[in-house]
Protein backbone atom coordinates (compact mmCIF):
# COMPACT_ATOMS: atom_id res chain seq x y z
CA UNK A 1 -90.81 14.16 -43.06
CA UNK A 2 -91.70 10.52 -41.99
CA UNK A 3 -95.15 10.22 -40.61
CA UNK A 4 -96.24 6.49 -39.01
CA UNK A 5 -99.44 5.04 -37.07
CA UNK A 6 -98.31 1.30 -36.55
CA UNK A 7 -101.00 -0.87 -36.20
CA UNK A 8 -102.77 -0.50 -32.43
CA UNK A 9 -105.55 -1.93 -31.96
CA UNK A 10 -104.24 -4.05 -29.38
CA UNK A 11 -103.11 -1.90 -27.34
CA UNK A 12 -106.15 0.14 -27.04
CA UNK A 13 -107.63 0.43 -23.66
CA UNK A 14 -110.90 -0.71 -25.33
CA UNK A 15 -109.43 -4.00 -26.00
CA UNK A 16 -109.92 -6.39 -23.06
CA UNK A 17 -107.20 -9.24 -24.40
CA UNK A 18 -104.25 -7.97 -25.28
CA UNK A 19 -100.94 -8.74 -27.05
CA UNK A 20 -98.83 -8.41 -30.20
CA UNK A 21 -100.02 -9.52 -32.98
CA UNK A 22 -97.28 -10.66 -36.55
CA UNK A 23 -98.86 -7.49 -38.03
CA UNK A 24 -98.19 -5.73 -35.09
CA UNK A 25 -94.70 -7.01 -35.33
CA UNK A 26 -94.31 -6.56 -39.04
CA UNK A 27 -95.80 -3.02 -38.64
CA UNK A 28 -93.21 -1.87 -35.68
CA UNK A 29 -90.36 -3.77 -38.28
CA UNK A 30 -91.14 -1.61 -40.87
CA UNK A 31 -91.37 1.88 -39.51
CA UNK A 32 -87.82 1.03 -38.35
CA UNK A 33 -86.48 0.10 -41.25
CA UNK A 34 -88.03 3.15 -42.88
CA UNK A 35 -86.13 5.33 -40.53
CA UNK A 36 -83.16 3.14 -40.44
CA UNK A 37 -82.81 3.38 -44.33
CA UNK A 38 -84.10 6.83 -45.12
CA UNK A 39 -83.20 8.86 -42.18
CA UNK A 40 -85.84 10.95 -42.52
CA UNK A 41 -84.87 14.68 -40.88
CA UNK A 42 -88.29 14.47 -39.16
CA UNK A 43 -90.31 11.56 -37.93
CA UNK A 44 -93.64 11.70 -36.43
CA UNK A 45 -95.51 8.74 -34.98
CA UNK A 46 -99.23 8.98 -33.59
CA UNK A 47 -100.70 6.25 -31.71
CA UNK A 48 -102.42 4.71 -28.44
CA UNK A 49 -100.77 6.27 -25.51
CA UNK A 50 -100.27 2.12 -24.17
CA UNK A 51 -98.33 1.63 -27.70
CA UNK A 52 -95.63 3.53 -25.18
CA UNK A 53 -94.94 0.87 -22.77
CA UNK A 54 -94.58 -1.73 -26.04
CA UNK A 55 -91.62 -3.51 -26.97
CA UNK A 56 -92.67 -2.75 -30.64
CA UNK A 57 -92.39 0.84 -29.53
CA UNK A 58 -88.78 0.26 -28.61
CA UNK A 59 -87.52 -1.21 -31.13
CA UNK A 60 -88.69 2.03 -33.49
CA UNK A 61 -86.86 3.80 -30.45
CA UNK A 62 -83.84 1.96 -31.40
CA UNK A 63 -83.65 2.64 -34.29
CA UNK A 64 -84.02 6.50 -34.04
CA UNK A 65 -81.28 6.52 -31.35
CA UNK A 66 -79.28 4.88 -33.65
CA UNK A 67 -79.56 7.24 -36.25
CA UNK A 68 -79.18 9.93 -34.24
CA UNK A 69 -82.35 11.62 -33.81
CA UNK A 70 -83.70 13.56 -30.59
CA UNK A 71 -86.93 12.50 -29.83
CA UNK A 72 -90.11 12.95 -27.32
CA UNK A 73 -93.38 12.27 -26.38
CA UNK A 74 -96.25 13.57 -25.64
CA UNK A 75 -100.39 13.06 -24.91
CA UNK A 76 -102.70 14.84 -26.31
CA UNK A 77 -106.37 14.51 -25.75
CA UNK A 78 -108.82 15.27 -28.94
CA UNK A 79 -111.51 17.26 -27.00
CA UNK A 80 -108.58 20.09 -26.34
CA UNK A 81 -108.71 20.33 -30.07
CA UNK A 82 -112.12 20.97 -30.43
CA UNK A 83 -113.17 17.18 -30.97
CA UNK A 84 -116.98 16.47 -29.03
CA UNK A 85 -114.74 13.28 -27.27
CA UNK A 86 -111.81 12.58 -25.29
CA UNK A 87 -109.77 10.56 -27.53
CA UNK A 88 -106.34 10.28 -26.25
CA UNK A 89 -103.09 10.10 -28.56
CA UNK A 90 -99.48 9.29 -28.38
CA UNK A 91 -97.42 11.57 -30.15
CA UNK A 92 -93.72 10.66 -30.41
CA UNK A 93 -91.40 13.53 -32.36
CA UNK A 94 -87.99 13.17 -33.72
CA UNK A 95 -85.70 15.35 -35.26
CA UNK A 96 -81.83 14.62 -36.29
């Protein structure tokens, strides 16, 4: 299993400026080429729901439907977990 929480803090909804960042860009870069080179069976990757929308997010995308790999997402919100905020997440699974 491949786990992954690129870099985000841009794309948070408590940013007011945002934008991609080169360690945005070099994070995104290298979660693909982690899946593109180990093919992982299972890949996880957690992060701001607006990550979504990215480019950056795409081009991980890519590379999973290049390999092969089904994949989804889904939100999930913190406080239905038991957490005392709302604290939404991103959750993107893959599986080949």
């Amino acid at each position: 299993m491949f786990h992954a929480s690129p870099v985000c803090k841009n794309f948070s909804a408590a940013k007011t400026i945002r934008g991609a960042t080169d360690l945005d860009r070099e994070s995104a870069n290298s979660v693909a080429n982690a899946i593109r080179v180990a093919t992982p069976p299972v890949v996880t990757i957690e992060n701001v729901p607006q990550y979504a929308d990215t480019a950056l997010f795409r081009h991980i995308t890519d590379a999973l439907d290049e390999k092969g790999y089904k994949w989804d997402v889904v939100i999930h919100d913190a406080a239905d977990y038991g957490a005392p905020q709302s604290r939404k997440r991103m959750l993107l699974r893959a599986v080949r």
